[in-house]
PDB file of N, CA and C in Angstrom:
ATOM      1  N   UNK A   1     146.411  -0.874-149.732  1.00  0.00           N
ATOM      2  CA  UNK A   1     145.706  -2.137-149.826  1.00  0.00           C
ATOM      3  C   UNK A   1     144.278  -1.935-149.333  1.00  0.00           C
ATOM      4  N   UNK A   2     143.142  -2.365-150.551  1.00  0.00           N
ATOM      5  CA  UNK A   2     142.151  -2.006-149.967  1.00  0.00           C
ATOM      6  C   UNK A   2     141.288  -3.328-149.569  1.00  0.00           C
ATOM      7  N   UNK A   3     140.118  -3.442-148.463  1.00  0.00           N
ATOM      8  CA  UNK A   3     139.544  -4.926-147.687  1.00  0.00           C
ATOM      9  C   UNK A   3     138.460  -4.455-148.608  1.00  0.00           C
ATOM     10  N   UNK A   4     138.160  -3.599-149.276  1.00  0.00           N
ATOM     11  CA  UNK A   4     136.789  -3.654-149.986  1.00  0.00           C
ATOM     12  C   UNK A   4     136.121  -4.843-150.738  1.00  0.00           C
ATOM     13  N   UNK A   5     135.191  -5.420-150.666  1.00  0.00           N
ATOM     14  CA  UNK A   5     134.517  -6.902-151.533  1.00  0.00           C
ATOM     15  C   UNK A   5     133.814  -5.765-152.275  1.00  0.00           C
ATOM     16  N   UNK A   6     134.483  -6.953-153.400  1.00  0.00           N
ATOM     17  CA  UNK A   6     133.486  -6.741-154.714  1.00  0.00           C
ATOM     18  C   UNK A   6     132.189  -7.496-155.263  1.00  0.00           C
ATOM     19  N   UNK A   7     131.321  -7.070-155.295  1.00  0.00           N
ATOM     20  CA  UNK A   7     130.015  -7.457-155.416  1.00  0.00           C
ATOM     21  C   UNK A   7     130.333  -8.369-156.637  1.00  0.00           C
ATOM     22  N   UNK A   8     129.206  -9.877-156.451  1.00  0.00           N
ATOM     23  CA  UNK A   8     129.142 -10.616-157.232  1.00  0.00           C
ATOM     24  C   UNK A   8     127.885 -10.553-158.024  1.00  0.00           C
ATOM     25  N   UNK A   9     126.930  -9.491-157.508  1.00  0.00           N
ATOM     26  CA  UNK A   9     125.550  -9.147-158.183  1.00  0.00           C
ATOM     27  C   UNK A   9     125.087  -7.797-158.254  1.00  0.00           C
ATOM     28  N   UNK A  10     124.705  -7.567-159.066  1.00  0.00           N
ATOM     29  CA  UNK A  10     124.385  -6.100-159.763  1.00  0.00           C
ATOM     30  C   UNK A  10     123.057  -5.987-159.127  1.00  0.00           C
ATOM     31  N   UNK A  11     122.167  -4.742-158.837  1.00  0.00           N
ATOM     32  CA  UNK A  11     120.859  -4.576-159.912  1.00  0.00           C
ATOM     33  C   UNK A  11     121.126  -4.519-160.697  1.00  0.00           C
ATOM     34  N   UNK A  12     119.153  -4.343-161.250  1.00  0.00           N
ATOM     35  CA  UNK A  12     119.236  -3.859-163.029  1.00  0.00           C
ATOM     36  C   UNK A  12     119.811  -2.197-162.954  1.00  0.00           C
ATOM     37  N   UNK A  13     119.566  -1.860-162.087  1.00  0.00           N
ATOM     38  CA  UNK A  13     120.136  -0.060-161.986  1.00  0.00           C
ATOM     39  C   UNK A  13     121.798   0.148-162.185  1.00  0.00           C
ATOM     40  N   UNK A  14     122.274  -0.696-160.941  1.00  0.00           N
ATOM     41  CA  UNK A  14     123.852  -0.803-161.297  1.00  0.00           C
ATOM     42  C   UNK A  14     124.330  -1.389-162.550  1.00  0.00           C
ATOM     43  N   UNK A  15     123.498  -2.464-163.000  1.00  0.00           N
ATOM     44  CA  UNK A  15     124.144  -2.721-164.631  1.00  0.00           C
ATOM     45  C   UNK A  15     123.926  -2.083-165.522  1.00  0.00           C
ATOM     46  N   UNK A  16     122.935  -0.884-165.548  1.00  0.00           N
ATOM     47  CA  UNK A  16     123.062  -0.082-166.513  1.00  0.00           C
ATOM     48  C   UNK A  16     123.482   0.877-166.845  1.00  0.00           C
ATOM     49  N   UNK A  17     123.747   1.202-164.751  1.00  0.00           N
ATOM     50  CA  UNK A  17     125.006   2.307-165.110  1.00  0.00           C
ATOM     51  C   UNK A  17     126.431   1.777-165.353  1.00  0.00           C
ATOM     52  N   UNK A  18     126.890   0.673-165.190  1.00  0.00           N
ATOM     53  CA  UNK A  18     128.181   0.017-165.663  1.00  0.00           C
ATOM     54  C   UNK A  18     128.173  -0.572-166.952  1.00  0.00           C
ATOM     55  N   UNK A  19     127.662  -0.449-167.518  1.00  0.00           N
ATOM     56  CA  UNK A  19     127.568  -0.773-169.004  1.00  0.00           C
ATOM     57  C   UNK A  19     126.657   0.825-170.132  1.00  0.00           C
ATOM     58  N   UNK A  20     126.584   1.481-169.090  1.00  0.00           N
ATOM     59  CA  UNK A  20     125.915   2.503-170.037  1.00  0.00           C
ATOM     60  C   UNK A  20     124.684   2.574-170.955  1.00  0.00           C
ATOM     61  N   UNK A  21     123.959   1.227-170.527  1.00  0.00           N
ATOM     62  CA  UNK A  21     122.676   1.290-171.114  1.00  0.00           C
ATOM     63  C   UNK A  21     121.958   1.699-170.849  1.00  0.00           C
ATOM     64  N   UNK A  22     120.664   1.582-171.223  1.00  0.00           N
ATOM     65  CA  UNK A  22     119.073   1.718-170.948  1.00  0.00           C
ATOM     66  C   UNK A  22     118.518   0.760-170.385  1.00  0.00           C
ATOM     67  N   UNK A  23     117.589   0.708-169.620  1.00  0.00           N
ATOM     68  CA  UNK A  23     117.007  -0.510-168.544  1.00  0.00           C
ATOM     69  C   UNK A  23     116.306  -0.946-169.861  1.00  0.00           C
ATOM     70  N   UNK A  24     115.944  -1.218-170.970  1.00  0.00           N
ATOM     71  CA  UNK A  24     115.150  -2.254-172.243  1.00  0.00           C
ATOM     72  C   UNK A  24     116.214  -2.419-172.715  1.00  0.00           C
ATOM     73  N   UNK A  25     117.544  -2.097-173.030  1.00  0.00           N
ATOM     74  CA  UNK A  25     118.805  -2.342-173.511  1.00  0.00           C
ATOM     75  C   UNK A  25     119.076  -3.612-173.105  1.00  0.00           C
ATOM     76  N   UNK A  26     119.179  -3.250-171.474  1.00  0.00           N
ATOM     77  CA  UNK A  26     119.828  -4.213-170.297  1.00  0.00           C
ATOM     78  C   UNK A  26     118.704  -5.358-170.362  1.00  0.00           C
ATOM     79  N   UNK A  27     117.250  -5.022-170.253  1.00  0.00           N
ATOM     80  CA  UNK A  27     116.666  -6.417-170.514  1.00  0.00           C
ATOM     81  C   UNK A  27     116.458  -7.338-171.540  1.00  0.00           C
ATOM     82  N   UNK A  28     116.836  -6.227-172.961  1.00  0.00           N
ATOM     83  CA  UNK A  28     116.792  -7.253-173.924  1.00  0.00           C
ATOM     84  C   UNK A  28     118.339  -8.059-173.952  1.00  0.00           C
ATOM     85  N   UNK A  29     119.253  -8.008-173.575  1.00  0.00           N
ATOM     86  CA  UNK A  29     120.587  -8.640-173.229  1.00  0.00           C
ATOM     87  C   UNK A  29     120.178  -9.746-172.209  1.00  0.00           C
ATOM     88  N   UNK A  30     119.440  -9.390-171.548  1.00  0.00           N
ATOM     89  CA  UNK A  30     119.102 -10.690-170.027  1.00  0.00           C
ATOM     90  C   UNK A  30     118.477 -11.855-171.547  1.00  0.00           C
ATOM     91  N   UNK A  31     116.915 -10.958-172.053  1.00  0.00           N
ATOM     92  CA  UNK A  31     116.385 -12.345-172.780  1.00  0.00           C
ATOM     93  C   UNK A  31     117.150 -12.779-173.972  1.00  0.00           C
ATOM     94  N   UNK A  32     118.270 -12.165-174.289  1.00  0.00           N
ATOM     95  CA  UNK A  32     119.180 -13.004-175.326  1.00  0.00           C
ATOM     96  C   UNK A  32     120.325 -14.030-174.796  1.00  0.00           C
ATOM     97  N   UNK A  33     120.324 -14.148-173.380  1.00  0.00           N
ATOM     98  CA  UNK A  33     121.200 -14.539-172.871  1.00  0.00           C
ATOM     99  C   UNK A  33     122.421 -13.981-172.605  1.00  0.00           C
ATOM    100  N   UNK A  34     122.218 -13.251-173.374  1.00  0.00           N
ATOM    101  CA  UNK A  34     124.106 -12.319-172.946  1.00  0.00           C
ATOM    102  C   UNK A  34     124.351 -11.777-171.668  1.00  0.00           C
ATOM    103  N   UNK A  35     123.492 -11.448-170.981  1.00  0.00           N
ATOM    104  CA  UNK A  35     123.519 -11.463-169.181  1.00  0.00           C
ATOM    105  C   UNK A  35     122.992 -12.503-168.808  1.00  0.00           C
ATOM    106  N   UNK A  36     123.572 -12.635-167.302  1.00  0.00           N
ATOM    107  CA  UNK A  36     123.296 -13.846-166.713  1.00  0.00           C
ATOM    108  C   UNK A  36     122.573 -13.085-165.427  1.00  0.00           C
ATOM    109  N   UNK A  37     121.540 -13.501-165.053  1.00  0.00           N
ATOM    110  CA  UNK A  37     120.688 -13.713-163.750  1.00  0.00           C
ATOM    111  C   UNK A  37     120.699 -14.501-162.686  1.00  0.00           C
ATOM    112  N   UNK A  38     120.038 -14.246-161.933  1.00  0.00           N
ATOM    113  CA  UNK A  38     119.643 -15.149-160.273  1.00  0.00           C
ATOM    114  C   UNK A  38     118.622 -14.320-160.261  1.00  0.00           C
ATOM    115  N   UNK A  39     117.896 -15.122-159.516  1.00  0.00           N
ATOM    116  CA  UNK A  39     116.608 -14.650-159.048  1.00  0.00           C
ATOM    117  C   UNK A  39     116.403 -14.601-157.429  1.00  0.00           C
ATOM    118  N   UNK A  40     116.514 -13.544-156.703  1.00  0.00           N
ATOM    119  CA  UNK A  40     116.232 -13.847-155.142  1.00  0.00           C
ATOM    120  C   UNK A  40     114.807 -13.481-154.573  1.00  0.00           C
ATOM    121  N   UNK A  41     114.356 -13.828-154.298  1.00  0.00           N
ATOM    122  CA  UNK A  41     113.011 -13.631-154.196  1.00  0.00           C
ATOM    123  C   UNK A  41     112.372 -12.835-155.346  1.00  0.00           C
ATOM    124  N   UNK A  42     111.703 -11.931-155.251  1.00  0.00           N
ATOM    125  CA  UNK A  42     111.346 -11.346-156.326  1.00  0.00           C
ATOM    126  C   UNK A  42     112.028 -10.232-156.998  1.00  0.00           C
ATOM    127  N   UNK A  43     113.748 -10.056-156.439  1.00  0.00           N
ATOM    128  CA  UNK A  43     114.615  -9.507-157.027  1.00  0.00           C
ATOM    129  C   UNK A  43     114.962 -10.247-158.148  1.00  0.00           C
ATOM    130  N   UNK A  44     115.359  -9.746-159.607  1.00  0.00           N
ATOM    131  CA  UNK A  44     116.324 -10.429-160.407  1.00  0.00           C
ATOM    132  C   UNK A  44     117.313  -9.484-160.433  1.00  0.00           C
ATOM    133  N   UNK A  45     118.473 -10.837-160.114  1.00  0.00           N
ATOM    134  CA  UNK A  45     120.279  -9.164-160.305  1.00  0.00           C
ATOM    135  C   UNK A  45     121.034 -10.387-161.407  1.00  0.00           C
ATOM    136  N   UNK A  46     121.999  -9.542-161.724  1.00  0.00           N
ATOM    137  CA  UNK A  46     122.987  -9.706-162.696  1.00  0.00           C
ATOM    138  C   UNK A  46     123.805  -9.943-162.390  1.00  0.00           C
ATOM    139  N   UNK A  47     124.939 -11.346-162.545  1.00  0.00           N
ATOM    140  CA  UNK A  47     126.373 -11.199-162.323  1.00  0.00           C
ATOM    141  C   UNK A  47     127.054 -10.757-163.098  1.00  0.00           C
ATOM    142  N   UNK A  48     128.167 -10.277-162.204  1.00  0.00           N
ATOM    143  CA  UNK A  48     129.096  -9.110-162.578  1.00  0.00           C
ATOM    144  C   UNK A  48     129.800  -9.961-163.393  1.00  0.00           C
ATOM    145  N   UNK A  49     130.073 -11.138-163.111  1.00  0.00           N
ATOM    146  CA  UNK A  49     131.191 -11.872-164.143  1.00  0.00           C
ATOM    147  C   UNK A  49     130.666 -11.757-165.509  1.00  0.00           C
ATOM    148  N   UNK A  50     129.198 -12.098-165.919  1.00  0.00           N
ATOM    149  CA  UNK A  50     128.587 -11.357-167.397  1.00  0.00           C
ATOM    150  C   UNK A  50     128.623 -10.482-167.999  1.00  0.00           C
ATOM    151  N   UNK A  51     128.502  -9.035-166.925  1.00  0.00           N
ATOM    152  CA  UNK A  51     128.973  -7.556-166.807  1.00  0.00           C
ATOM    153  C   UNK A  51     129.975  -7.886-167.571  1.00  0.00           C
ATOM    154  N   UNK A  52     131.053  -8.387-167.066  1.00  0.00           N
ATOM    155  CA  UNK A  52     132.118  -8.010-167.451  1.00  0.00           C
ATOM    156  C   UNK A  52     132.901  -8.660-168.856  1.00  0.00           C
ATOM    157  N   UNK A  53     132.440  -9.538-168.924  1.00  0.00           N
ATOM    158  CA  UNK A  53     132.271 -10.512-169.798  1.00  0.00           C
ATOM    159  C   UNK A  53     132.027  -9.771-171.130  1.00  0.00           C
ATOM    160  N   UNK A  54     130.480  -9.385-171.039  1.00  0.00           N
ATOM    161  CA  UNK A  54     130.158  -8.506-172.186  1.00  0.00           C
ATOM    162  C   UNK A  54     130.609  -7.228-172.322  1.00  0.00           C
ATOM    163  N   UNK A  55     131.227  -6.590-171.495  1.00  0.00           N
ATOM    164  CA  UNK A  55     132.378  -5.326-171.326  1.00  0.00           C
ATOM    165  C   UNK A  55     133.410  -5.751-172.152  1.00  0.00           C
ATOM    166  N   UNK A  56     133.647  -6.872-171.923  1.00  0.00           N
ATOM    167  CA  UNK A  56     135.139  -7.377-172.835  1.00  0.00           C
ATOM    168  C   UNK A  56     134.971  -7.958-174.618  1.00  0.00           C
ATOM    169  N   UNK A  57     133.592  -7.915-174.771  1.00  0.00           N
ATOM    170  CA  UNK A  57     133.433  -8.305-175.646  1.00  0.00           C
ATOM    171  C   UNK A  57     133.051 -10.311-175.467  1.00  0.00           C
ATOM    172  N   UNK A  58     133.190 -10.591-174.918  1.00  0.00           N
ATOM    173  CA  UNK A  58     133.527 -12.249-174.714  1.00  0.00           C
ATOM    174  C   UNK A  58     131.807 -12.914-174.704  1.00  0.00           C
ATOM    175  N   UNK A  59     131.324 -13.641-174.966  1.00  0.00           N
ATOM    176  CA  UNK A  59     130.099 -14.416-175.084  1.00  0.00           C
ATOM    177  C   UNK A  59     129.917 -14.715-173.491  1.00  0.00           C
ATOM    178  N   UNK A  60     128.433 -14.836-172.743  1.00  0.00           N
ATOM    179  CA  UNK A  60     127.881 -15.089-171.621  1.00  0.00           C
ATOM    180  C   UNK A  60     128.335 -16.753-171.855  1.00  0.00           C
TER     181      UNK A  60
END
């Protein structure tokens, strides 16, 4: 049994290595909507639920 938390936000670095893209791949998916964002200060990250979402094939 593992206590490990699973992250609810990516970088753009971690989403492109979990999806296997290219960082213009990964941003043209943010401006089509098919990833979902937050913005924290002048970070933008990705939720994983989109990640995964579009891993599965399923619409943001």
């Amino acid at each position: 049994m593992s206590n490990a938390i699973e992250p609810m936000l990516y970088s753009i670095p971690q989403t492109c290595t979990a999806l296997g893209l290219s960082r213009s791949k990964t941003y043209e998916l943010i401006s089509e909507g098919r990833l979902l964002t937050v913005n924290i200060g002048r970070r933008r990250l990705v939720r994983v639920d989109s990640v995964k979402a579009l891993a599965q094939g399923e619409a943001a």
